[in-house]
C-alpha atoms as a PDB file:
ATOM      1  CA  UNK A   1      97.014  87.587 110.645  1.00  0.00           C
ATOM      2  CA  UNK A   2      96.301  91.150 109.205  1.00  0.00           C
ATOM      3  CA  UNK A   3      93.395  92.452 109.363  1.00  0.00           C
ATOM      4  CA  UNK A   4      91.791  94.299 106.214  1.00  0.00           C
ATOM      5  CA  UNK A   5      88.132  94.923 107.502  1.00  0.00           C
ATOM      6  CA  UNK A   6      85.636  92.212 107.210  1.00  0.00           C
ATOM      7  CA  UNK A   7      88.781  90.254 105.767  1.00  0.00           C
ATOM      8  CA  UNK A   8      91.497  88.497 107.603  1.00  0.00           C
ATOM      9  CA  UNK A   9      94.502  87.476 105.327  1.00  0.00           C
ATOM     10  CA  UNK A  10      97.588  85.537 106.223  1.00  0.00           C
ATOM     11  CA  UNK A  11     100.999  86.479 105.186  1.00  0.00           C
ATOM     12  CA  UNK A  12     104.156  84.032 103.928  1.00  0.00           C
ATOM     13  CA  UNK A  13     106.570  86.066 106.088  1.00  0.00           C
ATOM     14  CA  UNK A  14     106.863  89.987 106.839  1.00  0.00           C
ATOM     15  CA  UNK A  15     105.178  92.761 104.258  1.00  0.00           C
ATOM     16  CA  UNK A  16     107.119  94.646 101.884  1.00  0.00           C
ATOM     17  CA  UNK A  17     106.487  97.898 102.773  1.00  0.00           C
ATOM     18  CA  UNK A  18     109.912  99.635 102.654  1.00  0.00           C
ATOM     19  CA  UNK A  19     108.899 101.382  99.224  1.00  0.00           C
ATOM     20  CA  UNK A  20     105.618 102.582  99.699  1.00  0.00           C
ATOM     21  CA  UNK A  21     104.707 106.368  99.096  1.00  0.00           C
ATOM     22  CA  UNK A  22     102.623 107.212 102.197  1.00  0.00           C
ATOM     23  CA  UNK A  23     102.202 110.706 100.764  1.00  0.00           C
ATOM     24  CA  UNK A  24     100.876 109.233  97.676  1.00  0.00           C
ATOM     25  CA  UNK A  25      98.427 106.744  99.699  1.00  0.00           C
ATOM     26  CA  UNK A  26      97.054 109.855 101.680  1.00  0.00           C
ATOM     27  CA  UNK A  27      97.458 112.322  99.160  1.00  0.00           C
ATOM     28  CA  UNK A  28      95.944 111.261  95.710  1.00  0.00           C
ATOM     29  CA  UNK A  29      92.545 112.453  94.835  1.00  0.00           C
ATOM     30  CA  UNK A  30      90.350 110.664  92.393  1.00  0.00           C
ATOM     31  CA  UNK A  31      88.154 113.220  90.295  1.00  0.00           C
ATOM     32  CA  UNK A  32      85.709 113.156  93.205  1.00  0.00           C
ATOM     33  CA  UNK A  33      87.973 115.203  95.113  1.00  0.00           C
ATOM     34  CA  UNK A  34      88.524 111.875  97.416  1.00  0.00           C
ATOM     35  CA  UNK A  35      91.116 109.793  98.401  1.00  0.00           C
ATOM     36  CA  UNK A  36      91.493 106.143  98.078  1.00  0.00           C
ATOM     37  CA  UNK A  37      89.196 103.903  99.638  1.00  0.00           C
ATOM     38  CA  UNK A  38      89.676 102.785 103.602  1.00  0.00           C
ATOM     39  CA  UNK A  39      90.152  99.512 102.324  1.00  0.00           C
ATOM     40  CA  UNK A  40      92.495  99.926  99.668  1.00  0.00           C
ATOM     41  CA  UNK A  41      94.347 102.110 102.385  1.00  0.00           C
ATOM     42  CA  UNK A  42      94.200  99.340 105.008  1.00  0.00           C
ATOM     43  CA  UNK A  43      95.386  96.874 102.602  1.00  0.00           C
ATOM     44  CA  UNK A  44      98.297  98.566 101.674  1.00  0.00           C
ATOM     45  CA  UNK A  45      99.342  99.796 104.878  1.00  0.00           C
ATOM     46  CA  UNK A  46      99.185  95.933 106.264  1.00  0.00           C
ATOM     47  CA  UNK A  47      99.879  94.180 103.181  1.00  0.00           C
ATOM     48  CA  UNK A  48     102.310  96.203 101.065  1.00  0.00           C
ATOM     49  CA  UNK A  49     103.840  94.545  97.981  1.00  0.00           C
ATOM     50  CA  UNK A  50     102.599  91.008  97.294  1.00  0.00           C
ATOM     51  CA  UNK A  51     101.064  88.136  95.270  1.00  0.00           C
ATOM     52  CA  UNK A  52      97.100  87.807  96.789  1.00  0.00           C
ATOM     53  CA  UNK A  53      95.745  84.113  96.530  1.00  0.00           C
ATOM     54  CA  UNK A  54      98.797  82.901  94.343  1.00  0.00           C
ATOM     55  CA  UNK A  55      97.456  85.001  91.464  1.00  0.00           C
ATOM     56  CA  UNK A  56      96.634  88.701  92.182  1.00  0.00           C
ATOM     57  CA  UNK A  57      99.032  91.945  92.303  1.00  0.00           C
ATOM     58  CA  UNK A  58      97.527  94.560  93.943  1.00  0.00           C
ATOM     59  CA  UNK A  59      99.579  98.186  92.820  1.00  0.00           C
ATOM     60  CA  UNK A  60     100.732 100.157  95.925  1.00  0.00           C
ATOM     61  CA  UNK A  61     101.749 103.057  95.616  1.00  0.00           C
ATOM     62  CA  UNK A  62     105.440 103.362  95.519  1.00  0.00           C
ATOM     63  CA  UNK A  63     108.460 105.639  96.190  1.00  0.00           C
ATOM     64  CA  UNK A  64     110.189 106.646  92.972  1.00  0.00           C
ATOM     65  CA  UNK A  65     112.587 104.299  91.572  1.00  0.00           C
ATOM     66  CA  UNK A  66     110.384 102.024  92.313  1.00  0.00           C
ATOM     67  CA  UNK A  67     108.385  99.467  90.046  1.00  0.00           C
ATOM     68  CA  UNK A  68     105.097  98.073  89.900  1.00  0.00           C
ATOM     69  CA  UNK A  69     103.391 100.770  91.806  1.00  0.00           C
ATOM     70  CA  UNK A  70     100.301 102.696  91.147  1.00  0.00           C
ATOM     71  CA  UNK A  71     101.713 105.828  89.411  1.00  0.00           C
ATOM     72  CA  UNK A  72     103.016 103.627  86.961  1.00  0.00           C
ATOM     73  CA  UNK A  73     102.198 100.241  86.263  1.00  0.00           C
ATOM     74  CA  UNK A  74      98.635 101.016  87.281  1.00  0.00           C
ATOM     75  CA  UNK A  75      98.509 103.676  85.477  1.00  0.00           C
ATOM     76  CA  UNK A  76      99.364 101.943  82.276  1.00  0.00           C
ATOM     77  CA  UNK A  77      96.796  99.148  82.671  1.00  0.00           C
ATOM     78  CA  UNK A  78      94.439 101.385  83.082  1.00  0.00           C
ATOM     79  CA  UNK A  79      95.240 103.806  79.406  1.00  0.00           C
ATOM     80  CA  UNK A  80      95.724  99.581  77.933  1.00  0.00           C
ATOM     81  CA  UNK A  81      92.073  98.633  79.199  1.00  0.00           C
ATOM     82  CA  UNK A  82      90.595 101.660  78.096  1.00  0.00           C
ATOM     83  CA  UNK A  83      91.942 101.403  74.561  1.00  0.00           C
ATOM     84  CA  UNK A  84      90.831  97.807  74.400  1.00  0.00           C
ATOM     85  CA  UNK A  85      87.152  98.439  75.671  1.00  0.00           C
ATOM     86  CA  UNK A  86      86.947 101.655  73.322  1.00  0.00           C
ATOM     87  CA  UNK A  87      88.276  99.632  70.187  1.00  0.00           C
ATOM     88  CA  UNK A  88      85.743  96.897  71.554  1.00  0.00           C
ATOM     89  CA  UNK A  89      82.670  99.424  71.167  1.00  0.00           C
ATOM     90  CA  UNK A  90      83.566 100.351  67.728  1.00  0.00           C
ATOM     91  CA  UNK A  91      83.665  97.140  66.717  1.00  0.00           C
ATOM     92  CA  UNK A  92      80.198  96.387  68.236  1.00  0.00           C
ATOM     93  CA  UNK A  93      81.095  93.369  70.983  1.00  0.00           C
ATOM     94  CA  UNK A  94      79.183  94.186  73.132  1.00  0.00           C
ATOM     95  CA  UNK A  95      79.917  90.653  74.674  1.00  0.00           C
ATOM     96  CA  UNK A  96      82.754  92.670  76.147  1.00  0.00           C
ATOM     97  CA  UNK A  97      80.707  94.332  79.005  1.00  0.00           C
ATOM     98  CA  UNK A  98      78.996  91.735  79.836  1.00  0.00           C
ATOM     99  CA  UNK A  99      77.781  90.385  82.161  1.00  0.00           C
ATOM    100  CA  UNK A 100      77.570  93.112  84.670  1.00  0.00           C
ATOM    101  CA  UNK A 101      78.706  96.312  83.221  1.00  0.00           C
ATOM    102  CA  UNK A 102      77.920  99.063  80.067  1.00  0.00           C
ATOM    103  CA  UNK A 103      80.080 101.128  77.366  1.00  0.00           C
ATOM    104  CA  UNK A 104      79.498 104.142  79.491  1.00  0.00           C
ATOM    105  CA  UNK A 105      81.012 102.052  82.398  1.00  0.00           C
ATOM    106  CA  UNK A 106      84.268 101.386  80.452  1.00  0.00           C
ATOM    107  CA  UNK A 107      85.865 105.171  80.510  1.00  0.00           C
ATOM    108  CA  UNK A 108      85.758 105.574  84.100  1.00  0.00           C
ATOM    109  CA  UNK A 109      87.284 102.452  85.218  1.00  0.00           C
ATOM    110  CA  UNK A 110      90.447 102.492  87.123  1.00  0.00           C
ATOM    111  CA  UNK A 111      92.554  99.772  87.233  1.00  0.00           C
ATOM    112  CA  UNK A 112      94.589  98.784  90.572  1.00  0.00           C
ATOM    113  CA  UNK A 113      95.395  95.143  90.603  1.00  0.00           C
ATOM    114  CA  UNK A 114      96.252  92.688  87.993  1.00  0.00           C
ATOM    115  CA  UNK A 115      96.531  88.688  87.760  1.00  0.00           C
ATOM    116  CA  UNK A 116      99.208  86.869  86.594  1.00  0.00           C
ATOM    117  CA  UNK A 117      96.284  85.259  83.696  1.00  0.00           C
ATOM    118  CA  UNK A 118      95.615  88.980  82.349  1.00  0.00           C
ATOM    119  CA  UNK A 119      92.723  89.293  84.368  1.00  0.00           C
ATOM    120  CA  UNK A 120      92.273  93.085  85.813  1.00  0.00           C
ATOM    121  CA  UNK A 121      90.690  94.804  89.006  1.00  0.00           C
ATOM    122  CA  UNK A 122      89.478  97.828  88.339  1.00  0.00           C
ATOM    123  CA  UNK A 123      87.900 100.978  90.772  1.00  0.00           C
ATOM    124  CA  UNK A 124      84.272 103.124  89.903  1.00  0.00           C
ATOM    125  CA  UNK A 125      85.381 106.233  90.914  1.00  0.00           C
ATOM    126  CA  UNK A 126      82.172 107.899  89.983  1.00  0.00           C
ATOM    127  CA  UNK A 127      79.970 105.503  92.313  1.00  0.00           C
ATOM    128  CA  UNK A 128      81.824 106.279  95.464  1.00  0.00           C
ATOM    129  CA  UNK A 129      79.532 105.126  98.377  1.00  0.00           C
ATOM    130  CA  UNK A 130      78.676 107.533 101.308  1.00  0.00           C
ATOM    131  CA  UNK A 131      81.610 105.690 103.635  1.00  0.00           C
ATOM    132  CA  UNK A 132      83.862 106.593 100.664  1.00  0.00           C
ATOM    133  CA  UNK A 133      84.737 102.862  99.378  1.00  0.00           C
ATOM    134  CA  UNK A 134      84.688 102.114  95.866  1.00  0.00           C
ATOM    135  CA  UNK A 135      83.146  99.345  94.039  1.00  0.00           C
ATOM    136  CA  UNK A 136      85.357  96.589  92.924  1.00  0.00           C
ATOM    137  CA  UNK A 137      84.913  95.279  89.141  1.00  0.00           C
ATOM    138  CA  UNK A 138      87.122  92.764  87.603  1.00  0.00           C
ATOM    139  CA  UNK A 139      87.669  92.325  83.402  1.00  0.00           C
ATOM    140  CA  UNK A 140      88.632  88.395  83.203  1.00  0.00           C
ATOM    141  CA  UNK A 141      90.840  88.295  80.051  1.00  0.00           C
ATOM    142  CA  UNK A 142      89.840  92.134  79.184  1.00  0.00           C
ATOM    143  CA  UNK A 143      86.700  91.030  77.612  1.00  0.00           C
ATOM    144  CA  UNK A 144      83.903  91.111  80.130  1.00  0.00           C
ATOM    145  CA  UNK A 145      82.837  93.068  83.137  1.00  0.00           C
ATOM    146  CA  UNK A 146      81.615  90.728  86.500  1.00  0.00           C
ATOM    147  CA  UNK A 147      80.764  93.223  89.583  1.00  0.00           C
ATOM    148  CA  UNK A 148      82.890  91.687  92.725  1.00  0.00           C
ATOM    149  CA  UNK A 149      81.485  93.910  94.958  1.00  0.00           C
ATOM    150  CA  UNK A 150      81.262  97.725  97.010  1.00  0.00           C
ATOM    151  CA  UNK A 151      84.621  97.635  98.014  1.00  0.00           C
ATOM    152  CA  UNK A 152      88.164  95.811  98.281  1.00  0.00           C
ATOM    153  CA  UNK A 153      87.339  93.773 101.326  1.00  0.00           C
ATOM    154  CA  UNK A 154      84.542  92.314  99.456  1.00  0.00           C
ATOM    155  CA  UNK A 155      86.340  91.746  95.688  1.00  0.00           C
ATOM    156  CA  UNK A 156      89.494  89.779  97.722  1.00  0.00           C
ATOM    157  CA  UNK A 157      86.700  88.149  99.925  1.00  0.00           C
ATOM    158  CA  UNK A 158      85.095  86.715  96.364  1.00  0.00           C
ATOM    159  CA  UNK A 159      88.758  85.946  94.740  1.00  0.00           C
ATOM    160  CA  UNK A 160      89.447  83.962  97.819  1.00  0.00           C
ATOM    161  CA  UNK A 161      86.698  81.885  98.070  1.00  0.00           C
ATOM    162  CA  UNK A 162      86.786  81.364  94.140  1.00  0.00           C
ATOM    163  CA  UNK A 163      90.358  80.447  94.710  1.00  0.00           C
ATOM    164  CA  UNK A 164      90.279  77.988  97.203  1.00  0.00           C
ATOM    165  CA  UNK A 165      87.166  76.105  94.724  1.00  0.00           C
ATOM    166  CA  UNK A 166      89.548  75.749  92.035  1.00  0.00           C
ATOM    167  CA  UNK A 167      93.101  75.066  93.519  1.00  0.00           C
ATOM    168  CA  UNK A 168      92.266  74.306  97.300  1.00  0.00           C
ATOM    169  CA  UNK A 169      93.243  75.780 100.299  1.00  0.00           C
ATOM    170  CA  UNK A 170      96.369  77.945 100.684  1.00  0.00           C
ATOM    171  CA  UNK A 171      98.837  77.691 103.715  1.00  0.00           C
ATOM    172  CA  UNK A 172      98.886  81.738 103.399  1.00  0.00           C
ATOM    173  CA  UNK A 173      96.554  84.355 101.110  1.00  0.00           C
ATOM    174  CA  UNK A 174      99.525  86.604 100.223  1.00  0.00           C
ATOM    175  CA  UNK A 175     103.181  86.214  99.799  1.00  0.00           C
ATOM    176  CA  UNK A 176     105.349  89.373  99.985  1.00  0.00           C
ATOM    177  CA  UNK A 177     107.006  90.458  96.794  1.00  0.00           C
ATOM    178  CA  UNK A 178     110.297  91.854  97.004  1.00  0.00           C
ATOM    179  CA  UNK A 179     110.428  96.011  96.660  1.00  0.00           C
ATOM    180  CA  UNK A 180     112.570  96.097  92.811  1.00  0.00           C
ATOM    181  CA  UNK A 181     113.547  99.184  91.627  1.00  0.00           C
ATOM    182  CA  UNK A 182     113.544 100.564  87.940  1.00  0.00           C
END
């Protein structure tokens, strides 16, 4: 068992953790001025590199050389989202941001995780709580916005339980990935 806050998740075998940027985890500062969130932090630190709940990739970030970290593949998904949600506003679907979120939302997303359906997890930056967690949104298909919760340990607490309603239980909630470089 790891622990990951209010969370406890079970591994398939040992974390990849080889290729993580500890720098980078303890360094980065949002536009806040702040780091990432302890749970984020926690999760990557115990978890690594791996597939959450058969379906989620959460982006550590990595050494370079290194792929599907935050620097980069994060990175991207976030510039990808933002274009869609901005062409989504001109064209007036506001379906989009529904059911939880707003246009003004959209540009300060940040995304972190992905699913293996297209489905995104994304960070508020700009409504950091006092204990310095961020709140966890999550873009199913990139056209709608459902709140998961105020922080990481929350969000996988939801994708877990919403997992295990629609393909049972697991024997493990995350299997290591392998570390791949570019």
């Amino acid at each position: 068992m790891t622990g990951t806050g209010d969370t406890s998740l079970t591994l398939a075998g040992e974390p990849t953790v080889e290729h993580l940027d500890h720098e980078v985890l303890n360094g980065h500062r949002f536009a806040d001025g702040q780091g990432f969130p302890q749970s984020y932090r926690r999760f990557v630190e115990n978890v690594g590199w791996g597939r959450a709940f058969g379906l989620w990739l959460i982006y550590p970030p990595v050494l370079d050389g290194y792929a599907d970290g935050w620097q980069g593949r994060a990175a991207n998904l976030t510039a990808r989202f933002r274009s869609v949600y901005q062409d989504g506003q001109r064209e007036g679907y506001d379906w989009m941001v529904e059911p939880d979120g707003s246009w003004d939302l959209c540009s300060g997303l940040e995304v972190f995780g992905w699913s293996e359906n297209g489905d995104g997890l994304l960070w508020q930056p700009a409504a950091r709580s006092p204990d310095g967690e961020l709140p966890v949104w999550e873009s199913r298909g990139i056209d709608s916005l459902h709140l998961l919760g105020p922080d990481l340990d929350t969000a996988l607490a939801v994708l877990r339980t919403r997992t295990r309603a629609s393909l049972g239980p697991r024997t493990h909630d995350v299997e290591p990935l392998p570390a791949v470089r570019l």
